[in-house]
N, C-alpha and C. Protein backbone atom coordinates (compact mmCIF):
# COMPACT_ATOMS: atom_id res chain seq x y z
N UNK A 1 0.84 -1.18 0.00
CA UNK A 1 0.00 0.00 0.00
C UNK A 1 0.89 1.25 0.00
N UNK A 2 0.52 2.27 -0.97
CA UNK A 2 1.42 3.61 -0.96
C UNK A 2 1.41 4.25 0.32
N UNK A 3 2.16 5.45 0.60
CA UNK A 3 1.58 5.90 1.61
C UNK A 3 1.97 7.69 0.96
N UNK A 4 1.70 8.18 1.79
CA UNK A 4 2.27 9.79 1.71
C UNK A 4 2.24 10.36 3.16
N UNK A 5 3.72 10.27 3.09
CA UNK A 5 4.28 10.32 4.90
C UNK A 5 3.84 9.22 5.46
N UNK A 6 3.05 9.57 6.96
CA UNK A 6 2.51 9.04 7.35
C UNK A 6 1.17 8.18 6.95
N UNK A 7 0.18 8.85 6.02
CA UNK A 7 -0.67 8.76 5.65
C UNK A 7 -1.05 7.39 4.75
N UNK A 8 -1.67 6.41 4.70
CA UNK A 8 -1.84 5.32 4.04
C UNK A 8 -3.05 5.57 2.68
N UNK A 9 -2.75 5.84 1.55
CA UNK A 9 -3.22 5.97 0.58
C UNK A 9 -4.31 4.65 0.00
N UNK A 10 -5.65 4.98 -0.75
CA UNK A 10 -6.27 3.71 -0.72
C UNK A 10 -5.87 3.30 -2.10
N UNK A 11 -6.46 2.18 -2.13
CA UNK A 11 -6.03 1.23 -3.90
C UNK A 11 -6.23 2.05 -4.73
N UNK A 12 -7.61 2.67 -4.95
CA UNK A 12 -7.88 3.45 -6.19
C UNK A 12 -6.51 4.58 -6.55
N UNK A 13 -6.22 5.42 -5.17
CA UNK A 13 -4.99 5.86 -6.06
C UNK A 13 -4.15 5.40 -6.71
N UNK A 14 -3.53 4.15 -7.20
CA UNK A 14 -2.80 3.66 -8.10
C UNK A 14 -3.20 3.92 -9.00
N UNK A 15 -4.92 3.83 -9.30
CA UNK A 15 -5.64 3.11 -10.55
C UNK A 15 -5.72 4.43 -11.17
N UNK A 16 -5.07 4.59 -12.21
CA UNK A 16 -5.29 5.81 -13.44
C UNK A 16 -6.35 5.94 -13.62
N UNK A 17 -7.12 5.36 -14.23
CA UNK A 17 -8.64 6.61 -14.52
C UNK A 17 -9.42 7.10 -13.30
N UNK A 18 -8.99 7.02 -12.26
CA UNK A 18 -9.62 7.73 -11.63
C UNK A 18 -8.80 9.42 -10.97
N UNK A 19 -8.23 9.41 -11.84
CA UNK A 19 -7.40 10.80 -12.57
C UNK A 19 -7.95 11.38 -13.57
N UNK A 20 -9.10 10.99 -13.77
CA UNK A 20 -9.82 11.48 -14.85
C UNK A 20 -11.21 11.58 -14.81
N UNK A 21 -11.37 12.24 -14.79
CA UNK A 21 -13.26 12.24 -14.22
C UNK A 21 -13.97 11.57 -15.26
N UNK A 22 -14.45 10.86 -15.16
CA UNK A 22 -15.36 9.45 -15.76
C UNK A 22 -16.58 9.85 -16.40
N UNK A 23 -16.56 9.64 -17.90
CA UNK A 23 -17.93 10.28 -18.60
C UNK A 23 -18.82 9.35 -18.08
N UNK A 24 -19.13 8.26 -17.33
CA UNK A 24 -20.22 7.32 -17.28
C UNK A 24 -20.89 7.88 -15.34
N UNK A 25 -21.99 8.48 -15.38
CA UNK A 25 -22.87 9.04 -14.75
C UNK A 25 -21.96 7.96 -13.17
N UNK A 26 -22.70 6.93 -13.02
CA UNK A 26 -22.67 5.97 -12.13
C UNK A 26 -21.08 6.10 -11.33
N UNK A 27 -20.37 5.81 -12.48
CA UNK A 27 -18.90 5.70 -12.42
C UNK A 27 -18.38 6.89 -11.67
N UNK A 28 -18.92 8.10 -12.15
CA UNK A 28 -18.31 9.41 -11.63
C UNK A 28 -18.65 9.56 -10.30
N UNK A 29 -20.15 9.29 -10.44
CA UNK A 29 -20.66 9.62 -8.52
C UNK A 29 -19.73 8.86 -7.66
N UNK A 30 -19.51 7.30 -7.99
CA UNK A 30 -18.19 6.64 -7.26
C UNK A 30 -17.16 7.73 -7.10
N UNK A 31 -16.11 7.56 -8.07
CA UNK A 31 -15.21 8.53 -8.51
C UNK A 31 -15.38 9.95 -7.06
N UNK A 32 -16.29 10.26 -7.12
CA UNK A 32 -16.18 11.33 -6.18
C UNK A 32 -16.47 11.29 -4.96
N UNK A 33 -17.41 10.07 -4.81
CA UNK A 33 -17.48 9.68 -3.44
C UNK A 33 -16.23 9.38 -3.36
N UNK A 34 -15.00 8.75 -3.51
CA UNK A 34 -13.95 8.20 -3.41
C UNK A 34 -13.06 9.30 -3.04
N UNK A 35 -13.14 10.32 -3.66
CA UNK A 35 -12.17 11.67 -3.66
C UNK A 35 -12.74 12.09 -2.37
N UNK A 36 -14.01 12.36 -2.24
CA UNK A 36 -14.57 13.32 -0.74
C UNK A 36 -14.14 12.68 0.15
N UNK A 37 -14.32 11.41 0.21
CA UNK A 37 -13.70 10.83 1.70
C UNK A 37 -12.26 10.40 1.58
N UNK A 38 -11.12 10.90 0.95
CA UNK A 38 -10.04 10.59 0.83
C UNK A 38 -9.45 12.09 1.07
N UNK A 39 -10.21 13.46 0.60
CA UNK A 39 -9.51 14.75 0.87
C UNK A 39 -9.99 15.02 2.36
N UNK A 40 -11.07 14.51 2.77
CA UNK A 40 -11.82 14.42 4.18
C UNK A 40 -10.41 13.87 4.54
N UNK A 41 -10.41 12.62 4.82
CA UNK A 41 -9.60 11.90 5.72
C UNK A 41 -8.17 12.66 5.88
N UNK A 42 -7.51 12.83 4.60
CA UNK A 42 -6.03 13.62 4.66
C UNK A 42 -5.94 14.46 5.45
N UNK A 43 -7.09 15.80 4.70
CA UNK A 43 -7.09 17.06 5.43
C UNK A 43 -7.15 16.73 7.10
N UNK A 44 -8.01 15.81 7.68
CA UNK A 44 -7.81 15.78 9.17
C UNK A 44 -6.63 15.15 9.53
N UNK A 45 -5.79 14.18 8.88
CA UNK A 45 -4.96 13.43 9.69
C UNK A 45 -3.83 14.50 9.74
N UNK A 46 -3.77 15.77 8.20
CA UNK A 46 -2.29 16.53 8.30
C UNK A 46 -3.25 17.56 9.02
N UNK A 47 -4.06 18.16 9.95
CA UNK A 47 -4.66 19.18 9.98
C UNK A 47 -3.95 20.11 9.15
N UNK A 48 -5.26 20.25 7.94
CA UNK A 48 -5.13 21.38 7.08
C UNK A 48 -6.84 21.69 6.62
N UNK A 49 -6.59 23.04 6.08
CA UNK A 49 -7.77 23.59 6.55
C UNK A 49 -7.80 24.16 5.32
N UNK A 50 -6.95 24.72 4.20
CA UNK A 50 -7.16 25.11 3.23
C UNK A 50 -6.60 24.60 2.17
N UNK A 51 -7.35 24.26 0.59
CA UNK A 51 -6.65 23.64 -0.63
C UNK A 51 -7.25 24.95 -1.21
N UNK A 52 -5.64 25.02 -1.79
CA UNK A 52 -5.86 26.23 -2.89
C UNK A 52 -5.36 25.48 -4.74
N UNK A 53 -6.34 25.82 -5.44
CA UNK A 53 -6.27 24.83 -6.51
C UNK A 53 -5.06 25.20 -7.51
N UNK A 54 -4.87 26.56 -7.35
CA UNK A 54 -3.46 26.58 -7.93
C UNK A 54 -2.28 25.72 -7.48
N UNK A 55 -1.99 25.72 -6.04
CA UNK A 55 -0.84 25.28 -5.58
C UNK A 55 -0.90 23.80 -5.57
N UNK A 56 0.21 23.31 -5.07
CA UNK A 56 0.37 21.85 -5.86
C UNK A 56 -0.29 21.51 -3.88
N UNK A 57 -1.19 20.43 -4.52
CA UNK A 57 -1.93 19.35 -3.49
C UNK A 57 -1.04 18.19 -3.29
N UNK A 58 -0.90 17.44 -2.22
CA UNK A 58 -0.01 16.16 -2.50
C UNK A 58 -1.27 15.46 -2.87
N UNK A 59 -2.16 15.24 -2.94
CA UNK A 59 -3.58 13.99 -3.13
C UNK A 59 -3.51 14.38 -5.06
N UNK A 60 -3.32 15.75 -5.40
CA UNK A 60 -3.93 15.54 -6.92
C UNK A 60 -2.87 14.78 -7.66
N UNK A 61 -1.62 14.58 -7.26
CA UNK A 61 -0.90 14.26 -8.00
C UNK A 61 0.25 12.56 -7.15
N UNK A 62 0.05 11.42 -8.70
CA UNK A 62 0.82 10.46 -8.20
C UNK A 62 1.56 9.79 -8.93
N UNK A 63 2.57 9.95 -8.86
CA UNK A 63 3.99 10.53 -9.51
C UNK A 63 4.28 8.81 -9.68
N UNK A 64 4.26 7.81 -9.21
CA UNK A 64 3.80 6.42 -9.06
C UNK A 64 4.11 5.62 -10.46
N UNK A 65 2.31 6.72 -10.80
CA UNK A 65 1.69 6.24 -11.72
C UNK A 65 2.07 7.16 -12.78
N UNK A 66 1.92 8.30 -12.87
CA UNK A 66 2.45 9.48 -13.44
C UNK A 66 1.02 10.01 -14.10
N UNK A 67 0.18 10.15 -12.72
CA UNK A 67 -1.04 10.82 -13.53
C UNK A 67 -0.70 12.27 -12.18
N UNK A 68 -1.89 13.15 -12.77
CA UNK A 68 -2.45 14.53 -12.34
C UNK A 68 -3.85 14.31 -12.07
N UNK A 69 -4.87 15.16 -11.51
CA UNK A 69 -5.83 15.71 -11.61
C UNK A 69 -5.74 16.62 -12.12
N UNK A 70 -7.12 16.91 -13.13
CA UNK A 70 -7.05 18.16 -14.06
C UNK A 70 -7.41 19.47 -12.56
N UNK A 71 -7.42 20.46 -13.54
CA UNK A 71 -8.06 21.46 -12.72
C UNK A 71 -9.66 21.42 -12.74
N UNK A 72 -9.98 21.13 -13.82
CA UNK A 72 -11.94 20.58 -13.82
C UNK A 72 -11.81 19.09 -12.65
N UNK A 73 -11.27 18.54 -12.54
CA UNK A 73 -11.46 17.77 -11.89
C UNK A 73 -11.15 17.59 -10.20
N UNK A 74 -10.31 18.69 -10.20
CA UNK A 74 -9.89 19.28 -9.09
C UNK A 74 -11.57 19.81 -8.06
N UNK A 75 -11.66 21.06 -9.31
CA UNK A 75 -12.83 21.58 -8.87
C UNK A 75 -14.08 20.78 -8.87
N UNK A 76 -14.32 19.36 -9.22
CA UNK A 76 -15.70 18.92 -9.62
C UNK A 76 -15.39 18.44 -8.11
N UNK A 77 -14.09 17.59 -7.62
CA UNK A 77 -14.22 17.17 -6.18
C UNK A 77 -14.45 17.99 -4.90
N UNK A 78 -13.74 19.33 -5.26
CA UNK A 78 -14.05 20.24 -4.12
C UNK A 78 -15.67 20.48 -3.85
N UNK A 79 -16.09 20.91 -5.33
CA UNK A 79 -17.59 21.28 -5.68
C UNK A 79 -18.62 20.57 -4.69
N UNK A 80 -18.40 19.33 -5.21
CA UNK A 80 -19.35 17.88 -4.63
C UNK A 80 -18.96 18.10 -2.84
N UNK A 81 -17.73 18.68 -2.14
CA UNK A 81 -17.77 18.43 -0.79
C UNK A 81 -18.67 19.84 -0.07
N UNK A 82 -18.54 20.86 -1.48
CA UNK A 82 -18.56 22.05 -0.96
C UNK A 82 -20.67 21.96 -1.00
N UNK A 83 -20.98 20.92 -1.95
CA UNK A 83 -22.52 20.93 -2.20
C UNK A 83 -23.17 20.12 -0.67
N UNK A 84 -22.55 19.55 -0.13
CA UNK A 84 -22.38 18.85 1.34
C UNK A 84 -22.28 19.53 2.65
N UNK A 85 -22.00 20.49 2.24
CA UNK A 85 -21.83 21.21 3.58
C UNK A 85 -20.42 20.81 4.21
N UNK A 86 -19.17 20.04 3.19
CA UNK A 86 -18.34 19.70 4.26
C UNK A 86 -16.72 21.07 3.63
N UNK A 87 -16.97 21.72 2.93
CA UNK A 87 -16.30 22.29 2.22
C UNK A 87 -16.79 23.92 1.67
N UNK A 88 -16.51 24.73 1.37
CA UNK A 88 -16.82 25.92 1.20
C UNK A 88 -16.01 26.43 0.20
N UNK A 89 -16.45 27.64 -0.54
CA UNK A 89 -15.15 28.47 -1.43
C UNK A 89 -14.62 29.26 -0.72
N UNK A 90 -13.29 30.07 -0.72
CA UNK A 90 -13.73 31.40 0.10
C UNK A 90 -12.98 32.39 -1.08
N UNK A 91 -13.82 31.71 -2.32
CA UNK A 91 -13.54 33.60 -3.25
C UNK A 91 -13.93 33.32 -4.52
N UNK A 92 -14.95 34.02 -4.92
CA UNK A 92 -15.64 33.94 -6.15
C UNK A 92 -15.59 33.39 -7.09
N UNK A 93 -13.76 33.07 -7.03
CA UNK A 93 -13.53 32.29 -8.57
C UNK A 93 -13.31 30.80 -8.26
N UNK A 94 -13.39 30.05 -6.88
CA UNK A 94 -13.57 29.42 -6.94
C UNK A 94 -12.33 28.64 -6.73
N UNK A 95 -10.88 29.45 -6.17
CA UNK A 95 -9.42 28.83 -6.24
C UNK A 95 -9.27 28.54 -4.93
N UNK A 96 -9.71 28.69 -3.79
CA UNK A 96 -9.47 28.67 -2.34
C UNK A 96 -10.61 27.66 -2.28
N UNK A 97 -10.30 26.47 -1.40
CA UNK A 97 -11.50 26.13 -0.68
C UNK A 97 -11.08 25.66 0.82
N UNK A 98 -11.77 26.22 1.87
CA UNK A 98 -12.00 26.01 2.92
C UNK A 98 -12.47 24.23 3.21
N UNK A 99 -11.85 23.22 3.73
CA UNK A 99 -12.21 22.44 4.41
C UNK A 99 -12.88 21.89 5.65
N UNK A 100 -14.04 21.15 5.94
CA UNK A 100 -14.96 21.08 7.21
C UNK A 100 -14.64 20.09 7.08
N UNK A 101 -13.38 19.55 7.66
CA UNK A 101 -13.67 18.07 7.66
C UNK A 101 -14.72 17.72 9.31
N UNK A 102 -14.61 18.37 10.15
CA UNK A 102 -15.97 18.90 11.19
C UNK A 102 -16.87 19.50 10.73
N UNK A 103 -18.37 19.76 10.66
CA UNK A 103 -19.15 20.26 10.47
C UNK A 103 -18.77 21.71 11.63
N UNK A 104 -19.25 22.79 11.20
CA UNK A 104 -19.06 23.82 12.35
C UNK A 104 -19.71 23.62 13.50
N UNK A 105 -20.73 22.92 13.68
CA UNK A 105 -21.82 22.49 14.80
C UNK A 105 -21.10 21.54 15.61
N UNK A 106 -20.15 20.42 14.56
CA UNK A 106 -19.32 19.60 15.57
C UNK A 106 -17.88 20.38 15.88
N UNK A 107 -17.90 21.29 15.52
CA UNK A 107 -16.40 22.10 15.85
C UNK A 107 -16.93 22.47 17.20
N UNK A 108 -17.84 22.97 17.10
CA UNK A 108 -18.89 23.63 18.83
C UNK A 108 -18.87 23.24 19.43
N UNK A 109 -19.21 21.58 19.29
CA UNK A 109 -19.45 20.65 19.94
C UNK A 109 -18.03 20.31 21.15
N UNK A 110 -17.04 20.34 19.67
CA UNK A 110 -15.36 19.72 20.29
C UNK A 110 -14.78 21.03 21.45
N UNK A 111 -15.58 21.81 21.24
CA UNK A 111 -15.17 23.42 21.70
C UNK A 111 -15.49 23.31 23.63
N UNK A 112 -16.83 22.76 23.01
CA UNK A 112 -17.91 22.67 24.58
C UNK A 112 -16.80 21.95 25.17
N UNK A 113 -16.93 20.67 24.75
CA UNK A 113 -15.95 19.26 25.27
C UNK A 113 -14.53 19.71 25.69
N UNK A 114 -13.74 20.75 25.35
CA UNK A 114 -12.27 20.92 25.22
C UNK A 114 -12.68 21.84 26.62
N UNK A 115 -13.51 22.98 26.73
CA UNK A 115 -13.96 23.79 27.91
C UNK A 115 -14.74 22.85 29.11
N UNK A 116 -14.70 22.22 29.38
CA UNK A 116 -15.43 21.20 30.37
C UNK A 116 -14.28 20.42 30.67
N UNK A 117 -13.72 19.79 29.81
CA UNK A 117 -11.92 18.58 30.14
C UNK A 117 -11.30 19.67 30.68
N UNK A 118 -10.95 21.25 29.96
CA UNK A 118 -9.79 22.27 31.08
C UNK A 118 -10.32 22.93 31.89
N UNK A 119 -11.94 22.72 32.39
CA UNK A 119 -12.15 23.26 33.80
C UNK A 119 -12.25 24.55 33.62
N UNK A 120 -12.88 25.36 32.19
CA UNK A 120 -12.95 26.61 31.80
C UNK A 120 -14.04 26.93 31.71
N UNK A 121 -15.12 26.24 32.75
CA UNK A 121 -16.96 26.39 32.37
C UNK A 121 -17.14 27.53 33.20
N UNK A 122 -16.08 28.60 33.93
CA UNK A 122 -16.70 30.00 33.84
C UNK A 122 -15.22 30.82 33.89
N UNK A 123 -14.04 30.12 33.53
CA UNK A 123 -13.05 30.80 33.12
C UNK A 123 -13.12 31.70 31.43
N UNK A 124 -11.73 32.43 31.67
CA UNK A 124 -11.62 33.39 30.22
C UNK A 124 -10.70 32.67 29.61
N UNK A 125 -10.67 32.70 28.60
CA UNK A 125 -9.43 31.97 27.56
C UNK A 125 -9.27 33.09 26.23
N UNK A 126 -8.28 33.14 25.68
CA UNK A 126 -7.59 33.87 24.37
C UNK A 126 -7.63 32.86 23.56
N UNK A 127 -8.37 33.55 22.03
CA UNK A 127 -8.61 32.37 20.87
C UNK A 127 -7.44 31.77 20.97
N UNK A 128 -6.16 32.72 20.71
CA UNK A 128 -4.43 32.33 20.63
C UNK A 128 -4.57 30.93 21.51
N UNK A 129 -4.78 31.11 22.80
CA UNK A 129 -4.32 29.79 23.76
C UNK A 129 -5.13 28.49 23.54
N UNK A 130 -6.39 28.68 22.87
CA UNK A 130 -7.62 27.71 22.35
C UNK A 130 -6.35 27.28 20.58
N UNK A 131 -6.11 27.86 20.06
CA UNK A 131 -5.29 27.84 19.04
C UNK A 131 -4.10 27.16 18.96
N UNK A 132 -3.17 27.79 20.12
CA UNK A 132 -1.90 27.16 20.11
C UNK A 132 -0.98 27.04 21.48
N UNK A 133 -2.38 26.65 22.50
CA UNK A 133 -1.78 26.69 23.90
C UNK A 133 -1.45 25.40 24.34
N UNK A 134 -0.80 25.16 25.89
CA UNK A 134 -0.73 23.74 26.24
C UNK A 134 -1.66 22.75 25.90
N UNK A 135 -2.71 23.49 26.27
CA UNK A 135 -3.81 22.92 26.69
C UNK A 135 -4.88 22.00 25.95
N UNK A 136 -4.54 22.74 24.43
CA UNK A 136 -4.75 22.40 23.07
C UNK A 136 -3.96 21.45 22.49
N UNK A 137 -2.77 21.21 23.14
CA UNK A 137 -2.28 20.16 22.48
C UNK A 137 -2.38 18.41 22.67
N UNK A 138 -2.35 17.98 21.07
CA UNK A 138 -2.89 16.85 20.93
C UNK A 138 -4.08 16.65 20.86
N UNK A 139 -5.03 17.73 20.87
CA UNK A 139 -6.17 17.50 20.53
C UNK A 139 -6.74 18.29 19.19
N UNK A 140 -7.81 18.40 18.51
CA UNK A 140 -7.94 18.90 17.41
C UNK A 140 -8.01 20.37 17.14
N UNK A 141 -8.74 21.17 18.02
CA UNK A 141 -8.73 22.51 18.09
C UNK A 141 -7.08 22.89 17.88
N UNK A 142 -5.90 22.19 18.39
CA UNK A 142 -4.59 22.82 18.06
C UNK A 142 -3.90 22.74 16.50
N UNK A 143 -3.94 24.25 16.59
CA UNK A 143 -3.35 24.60 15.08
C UNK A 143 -4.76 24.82 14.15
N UNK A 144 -6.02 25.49 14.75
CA UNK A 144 -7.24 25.36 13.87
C UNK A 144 -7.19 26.56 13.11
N UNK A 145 -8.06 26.38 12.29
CA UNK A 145 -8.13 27.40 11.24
C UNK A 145 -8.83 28.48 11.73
N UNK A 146 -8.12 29.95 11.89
CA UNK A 146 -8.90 31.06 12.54
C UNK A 146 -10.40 31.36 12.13
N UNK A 147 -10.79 30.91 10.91
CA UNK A 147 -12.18 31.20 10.09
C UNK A 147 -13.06 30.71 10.47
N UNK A 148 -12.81 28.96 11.09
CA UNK A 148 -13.62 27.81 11.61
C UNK A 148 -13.91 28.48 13.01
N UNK A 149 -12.92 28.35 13.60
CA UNK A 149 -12.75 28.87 15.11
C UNK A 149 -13.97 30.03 14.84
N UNK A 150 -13.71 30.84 14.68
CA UNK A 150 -14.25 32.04 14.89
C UNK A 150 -15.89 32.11 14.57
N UNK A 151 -15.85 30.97 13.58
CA UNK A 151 -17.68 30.50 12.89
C UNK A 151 -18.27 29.89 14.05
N UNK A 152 -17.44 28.70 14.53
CA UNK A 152 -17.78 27.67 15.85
C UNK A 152 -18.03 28.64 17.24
N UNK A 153 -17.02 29.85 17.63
CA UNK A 153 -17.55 30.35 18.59
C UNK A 153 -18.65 31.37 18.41
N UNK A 154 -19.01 31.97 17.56
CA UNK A 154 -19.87 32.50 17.02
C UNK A 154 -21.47 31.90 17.45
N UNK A 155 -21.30 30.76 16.48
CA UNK A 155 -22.25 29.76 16.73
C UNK A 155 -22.78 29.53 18.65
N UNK A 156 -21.42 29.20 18.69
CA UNK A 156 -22.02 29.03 20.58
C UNK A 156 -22.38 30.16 21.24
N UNK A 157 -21.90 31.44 20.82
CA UNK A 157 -22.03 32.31 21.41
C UNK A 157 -24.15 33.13 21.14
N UNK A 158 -24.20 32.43 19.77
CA UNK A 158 -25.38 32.65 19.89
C UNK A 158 -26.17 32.06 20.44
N UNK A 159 -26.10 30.63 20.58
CA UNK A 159 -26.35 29.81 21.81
C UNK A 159 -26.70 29.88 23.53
N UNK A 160 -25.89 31.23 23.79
CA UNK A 160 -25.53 31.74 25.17
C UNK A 160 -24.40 30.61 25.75
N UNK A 161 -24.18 29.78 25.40
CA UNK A 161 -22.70 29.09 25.67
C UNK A 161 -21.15 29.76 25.72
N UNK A 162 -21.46 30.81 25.18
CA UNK A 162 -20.22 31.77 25.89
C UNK A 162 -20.14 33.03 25.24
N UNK A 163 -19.17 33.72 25.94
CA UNK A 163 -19.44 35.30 25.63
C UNK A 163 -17.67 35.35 24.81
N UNK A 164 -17.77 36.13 23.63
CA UNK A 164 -16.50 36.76 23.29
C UNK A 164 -15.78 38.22 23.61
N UNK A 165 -14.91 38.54 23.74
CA UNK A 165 -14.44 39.50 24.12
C UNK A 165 -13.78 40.33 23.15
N UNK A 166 -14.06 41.46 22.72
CA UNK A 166 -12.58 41.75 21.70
C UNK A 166 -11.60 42.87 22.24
N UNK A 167 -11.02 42.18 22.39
CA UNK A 167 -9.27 42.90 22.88
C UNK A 167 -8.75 44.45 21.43
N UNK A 168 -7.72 44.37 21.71
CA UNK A 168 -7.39 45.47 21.04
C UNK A 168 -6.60 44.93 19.91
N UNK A 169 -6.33 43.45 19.91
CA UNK A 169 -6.00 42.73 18.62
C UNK A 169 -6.05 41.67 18.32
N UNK A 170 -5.87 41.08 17.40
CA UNK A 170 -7.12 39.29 17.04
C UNK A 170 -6.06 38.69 18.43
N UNK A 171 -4.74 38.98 18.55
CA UNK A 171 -4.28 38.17 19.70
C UNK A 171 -4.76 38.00 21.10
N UNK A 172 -5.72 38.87 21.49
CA UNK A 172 -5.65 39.25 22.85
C UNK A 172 -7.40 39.22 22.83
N UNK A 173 -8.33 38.26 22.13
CA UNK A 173 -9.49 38.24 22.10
C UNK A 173 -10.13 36.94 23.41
N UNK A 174 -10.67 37.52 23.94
CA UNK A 174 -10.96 36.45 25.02
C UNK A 174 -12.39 35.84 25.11
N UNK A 175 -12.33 34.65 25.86
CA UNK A 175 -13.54 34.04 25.73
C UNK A 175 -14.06 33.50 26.90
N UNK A 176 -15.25 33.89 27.51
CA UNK A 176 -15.76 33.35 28.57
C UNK A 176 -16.86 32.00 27.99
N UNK A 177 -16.73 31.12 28.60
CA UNK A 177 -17.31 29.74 28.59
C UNK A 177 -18.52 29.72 29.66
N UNK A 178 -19.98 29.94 29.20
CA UNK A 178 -20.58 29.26 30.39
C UNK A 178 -21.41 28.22 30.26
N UNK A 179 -20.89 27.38 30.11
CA UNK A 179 -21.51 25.90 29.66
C UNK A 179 -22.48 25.31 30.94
């Protein structure tokens, strides 16, 4: 089995035509089910949060075999995650896409859970230390994408699950938890 790094690659990546988006209806919906849960899975195991379709992806390309993904085909897989709710654009033309491999509701969720395990159900916390503090580490919130973060506390905050604070710069923004 290939791998990339750490990462264990499935059979179909060997298999060339599926480097090619498949004129047969049936075939393609496979084809992309196959891609969504393979850019799903990556994106969480390297936490990464953004594919930009210009820059080189390690998933579009397998050097192996010596195929590419086109750029239509690039975009038909993002498209299909982004028609799901698990994926987003973030710019008109369609070159950035934002990854959910969490739904934002389960980002909330992991948010509640991470504030209840550090004993922060009426403490203050800084996005920064929710981001890239001890406390965060080894678990998923560390190293998150400021856009998600900020959607997920949002979300709770309309909830009444906690109050945000804004400091005098994105560093110094604090967050009360009252779960």
């Amino acid at each position: 089995m290939q791998k990339l790094g750490e990462f264990k690659l499935p059979h179909f990546f060997n298999y060339p035509p599926y480097f090619t988006l498949q004129p047969v209806r049936d075939t393609r919906e496979k084809q992309i089910q196959l891609w969504k849960e393979l850019i799903l899975d990556y994106c969480k195991t390297q936490k990464l949060f953004v594919i930009a379709l210009e820059e080189e992806f390690p998933l579009f390309t397998n050097t192996v075999i010596e195929r590419s993904l086109t750029n239509e085909a690039r975009e038909a897989f993002l498209s299909a995650l982004v028609s799901e709710g698990r994926a987003e654009w973030m710019d008109k033309g369609h070159r950035k896409c934002l990854i959910l491999w969490h739904r934002i509701q389960d980002w909330a969720d992991i948010l509640l859970q991470f504030a209840k395990d550090n004993g922060l159900e009426d403490g203050v916390v800084t996005i920064e230390e929710i981001r890239f503090g001890t406390e965060s580490q080894g678990t998923e919130l560390h190293g998150i994408d400021r856009t998600i973060l900020n959607r997920a506390l949002k979300l709770l905050e309309q909830k009444g699950k906690l109050v945000v604070f804004k400091g005098t710069s994105t560093d110094d923004e604090g967050i009360k938890f009252s779960v």
